[in-house]
C-alpha atoms as a PDB file:
ATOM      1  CA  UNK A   1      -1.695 -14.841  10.431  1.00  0.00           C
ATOM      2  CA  UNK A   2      -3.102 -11.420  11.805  1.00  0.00           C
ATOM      3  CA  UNK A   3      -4.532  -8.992   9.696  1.00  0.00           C
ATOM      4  CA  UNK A   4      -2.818  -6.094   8.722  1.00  0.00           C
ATOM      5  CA  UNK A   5      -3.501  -2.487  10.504  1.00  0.00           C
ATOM      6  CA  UNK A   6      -4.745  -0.414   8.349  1.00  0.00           C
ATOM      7  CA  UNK A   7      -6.192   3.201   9.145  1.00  0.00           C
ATOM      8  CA  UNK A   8      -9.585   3.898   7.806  1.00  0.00           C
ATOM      9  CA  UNK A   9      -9.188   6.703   5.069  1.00  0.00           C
ATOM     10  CA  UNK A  10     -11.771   9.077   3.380  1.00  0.00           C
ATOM     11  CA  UNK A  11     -11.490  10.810   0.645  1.00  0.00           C
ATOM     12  CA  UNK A  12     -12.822  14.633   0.443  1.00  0.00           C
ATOM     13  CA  UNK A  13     -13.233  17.687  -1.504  1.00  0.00           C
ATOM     14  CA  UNK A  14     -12.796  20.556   1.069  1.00  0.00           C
ATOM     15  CA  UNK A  15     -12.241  24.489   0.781  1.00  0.00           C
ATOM     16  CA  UNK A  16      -9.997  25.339   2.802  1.00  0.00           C
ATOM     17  CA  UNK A  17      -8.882  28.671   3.543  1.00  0.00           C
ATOM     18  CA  UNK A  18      -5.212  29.880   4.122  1.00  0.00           C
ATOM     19  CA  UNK A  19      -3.701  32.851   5.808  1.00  0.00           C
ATOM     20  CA  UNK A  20      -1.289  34.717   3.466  1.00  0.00           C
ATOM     21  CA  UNK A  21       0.749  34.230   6.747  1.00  0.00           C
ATOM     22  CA  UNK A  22       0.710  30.638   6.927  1.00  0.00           C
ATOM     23  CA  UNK A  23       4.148  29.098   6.606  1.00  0.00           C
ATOM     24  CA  UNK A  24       5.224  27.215   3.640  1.00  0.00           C
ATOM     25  CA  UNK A  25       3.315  26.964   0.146  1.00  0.00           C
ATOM     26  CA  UNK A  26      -0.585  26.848  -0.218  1.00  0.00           C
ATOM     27  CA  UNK A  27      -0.695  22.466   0.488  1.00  0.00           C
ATOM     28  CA  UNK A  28       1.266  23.144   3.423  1.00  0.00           C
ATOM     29  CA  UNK A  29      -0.933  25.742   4.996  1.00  0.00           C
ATOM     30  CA  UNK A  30      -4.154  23.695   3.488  1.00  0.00           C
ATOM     31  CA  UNK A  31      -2.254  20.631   5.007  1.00  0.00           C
ATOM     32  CA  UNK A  32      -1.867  22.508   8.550  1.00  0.00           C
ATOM     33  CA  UNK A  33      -5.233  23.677   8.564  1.00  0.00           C
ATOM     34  CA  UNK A  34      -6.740  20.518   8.186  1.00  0.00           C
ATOM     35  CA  UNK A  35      -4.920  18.840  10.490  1.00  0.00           C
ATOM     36  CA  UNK A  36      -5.666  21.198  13.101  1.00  0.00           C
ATOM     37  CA  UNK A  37      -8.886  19.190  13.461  1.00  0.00           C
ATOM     38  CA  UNK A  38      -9.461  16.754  16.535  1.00  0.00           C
ATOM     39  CA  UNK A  39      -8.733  13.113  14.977  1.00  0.00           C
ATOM     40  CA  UNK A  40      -7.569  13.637  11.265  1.00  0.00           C
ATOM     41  CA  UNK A  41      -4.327  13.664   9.421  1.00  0.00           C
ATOM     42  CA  UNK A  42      -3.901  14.257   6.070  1.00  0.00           C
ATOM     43  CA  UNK A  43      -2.304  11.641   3.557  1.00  0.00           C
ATOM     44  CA  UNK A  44      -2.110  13.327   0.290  1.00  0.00           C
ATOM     45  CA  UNK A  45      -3.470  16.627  -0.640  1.00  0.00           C
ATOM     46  CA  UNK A  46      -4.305  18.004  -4.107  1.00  0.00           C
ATOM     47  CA  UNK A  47      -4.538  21.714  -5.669  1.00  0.00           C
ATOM     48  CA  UNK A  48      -7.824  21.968  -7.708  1.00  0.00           C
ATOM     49  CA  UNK A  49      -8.501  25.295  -7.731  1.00  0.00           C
ATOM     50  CA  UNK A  50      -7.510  28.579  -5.714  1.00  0.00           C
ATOM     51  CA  UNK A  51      -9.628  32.169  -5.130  1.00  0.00           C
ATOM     52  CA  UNK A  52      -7.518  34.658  -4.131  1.00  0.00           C
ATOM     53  CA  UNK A  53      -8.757  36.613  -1.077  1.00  0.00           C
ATOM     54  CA  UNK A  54      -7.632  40.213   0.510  1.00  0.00           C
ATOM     55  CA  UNK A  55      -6.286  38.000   4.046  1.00  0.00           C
ATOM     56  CA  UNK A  56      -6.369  34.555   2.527  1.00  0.00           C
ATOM     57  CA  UNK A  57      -6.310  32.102  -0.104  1.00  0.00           C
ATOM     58  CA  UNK A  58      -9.149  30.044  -0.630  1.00  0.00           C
ATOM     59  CA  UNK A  59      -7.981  26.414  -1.891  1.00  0.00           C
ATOM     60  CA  UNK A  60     -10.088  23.619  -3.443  1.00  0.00           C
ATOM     61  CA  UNK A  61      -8.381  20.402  -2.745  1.00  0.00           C
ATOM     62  CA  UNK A  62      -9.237  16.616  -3.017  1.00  0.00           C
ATOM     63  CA  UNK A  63      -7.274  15.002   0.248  1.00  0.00           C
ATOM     64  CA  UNK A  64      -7.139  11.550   1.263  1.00  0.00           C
ATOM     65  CA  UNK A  65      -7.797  12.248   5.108  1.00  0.00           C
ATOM     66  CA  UNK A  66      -6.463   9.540   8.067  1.00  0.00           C
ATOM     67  CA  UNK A  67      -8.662   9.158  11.167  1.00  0.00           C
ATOM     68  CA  UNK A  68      -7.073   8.155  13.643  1.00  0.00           C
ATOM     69  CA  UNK A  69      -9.040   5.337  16.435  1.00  0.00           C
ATOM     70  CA  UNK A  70      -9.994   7.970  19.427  1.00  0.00           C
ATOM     71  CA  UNK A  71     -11.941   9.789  16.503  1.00  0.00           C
ATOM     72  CA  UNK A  72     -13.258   6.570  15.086  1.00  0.00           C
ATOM     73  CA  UNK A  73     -14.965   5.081  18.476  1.00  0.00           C
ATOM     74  CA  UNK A  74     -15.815   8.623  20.213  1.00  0.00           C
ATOM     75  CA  UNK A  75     -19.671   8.253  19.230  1.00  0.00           C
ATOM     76  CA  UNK A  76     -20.350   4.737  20.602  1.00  0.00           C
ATOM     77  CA  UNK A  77     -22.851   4.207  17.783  1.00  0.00           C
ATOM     78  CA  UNK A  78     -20.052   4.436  15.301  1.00  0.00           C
ATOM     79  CA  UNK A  79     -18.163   0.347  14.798  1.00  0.00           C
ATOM     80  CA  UNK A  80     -14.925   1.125  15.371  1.00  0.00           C
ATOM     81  CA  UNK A  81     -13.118  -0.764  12.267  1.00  0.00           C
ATOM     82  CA  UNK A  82     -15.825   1.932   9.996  1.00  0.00           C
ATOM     83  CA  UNK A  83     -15.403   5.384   9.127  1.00  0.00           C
ATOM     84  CA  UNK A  84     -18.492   7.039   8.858  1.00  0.00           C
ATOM     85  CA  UNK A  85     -18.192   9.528   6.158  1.00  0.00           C
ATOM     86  CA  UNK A  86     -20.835  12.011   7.875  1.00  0.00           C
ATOM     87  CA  UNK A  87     -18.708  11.474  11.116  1.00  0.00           C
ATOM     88  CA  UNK A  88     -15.499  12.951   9.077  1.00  0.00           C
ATOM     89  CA  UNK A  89     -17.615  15.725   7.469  1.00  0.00           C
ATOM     90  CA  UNK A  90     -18.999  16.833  10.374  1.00  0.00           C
ATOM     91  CA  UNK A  91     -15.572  17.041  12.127  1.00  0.00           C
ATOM     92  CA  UNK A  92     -14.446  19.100   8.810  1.00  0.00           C
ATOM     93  CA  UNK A  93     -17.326  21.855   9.314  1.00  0.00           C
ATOM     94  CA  UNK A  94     -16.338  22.008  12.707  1.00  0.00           C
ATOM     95  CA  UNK A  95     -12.784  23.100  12.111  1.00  0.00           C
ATOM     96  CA  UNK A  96     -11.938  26.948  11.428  1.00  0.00           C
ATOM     97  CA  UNK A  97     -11.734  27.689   7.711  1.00  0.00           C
ATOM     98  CA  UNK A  98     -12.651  24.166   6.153  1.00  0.00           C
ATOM     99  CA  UNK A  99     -15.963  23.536   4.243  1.00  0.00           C
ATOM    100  CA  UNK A 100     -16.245  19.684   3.060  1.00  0.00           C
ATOM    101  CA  UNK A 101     -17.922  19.800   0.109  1.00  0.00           C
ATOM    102  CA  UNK A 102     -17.932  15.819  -0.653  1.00  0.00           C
ATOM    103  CA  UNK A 103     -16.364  13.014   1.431  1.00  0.00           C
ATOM    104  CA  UNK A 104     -16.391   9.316   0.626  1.00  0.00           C
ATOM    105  CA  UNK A 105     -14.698   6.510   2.060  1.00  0.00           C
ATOM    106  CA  UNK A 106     -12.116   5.132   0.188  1.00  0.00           C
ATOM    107  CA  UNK A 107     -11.632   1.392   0.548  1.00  0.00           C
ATOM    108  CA  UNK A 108      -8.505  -0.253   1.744  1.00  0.00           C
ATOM    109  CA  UNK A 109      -6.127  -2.343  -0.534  1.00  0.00           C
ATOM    110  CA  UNK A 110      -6.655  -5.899  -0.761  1.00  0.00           C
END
């Protein structure tokens, strides 16, 4: 029997900040932000807190991020069934308007 695919998954506690612009409600533009980054998706996102800005929103969320397998193997010292939590975080600071303030990799289901 073959094992199951499953994605590798973090968890993290990002700021994120959101144009007053930004289409739909404040997880849909924290959502669309995020996912703007090279090699993550996000699978659930949660409101903790919000600061109101004069051009944006900040929000504090806890989101169970997806990386996807290009993002997994592009730094050949990185196994390619792991997700290196300092990998994800560093991909997080590099993205416009996201701060990762914690990330932790979140085990699969048995």
């Amino acid at each position: 029997m073959a094992a199951a695919d499953h994605t590798p998954s973090v968890e993290a506690t990002v700021s994120v900040r959101v144009s007053e612009a930004a289409a739909g409600d404040l997880v849909a533009g924290a959502r669309a932000q995020i996912e703007r980054i090279d090699g993550i998706s996000v699978e659930e996102l949660e409101i903790a807190g919000l600061q109101p800005g004069l051009n944006d929103t900040t929000v504090e969320a806890v989101a169970t991020l997806a990386v996807d397998e290009a993002a997994r193997v592009a730094d050949a010292a990185v196994d390619p069934e792991a997700v290196a939590p300092e990998l994800v975080a560093d991909r997080l600071a590099d993205g416009f308007g996201v701060d990762p303030e914690r990330v932790e990799r979140v085990d699969p289901p048995d």
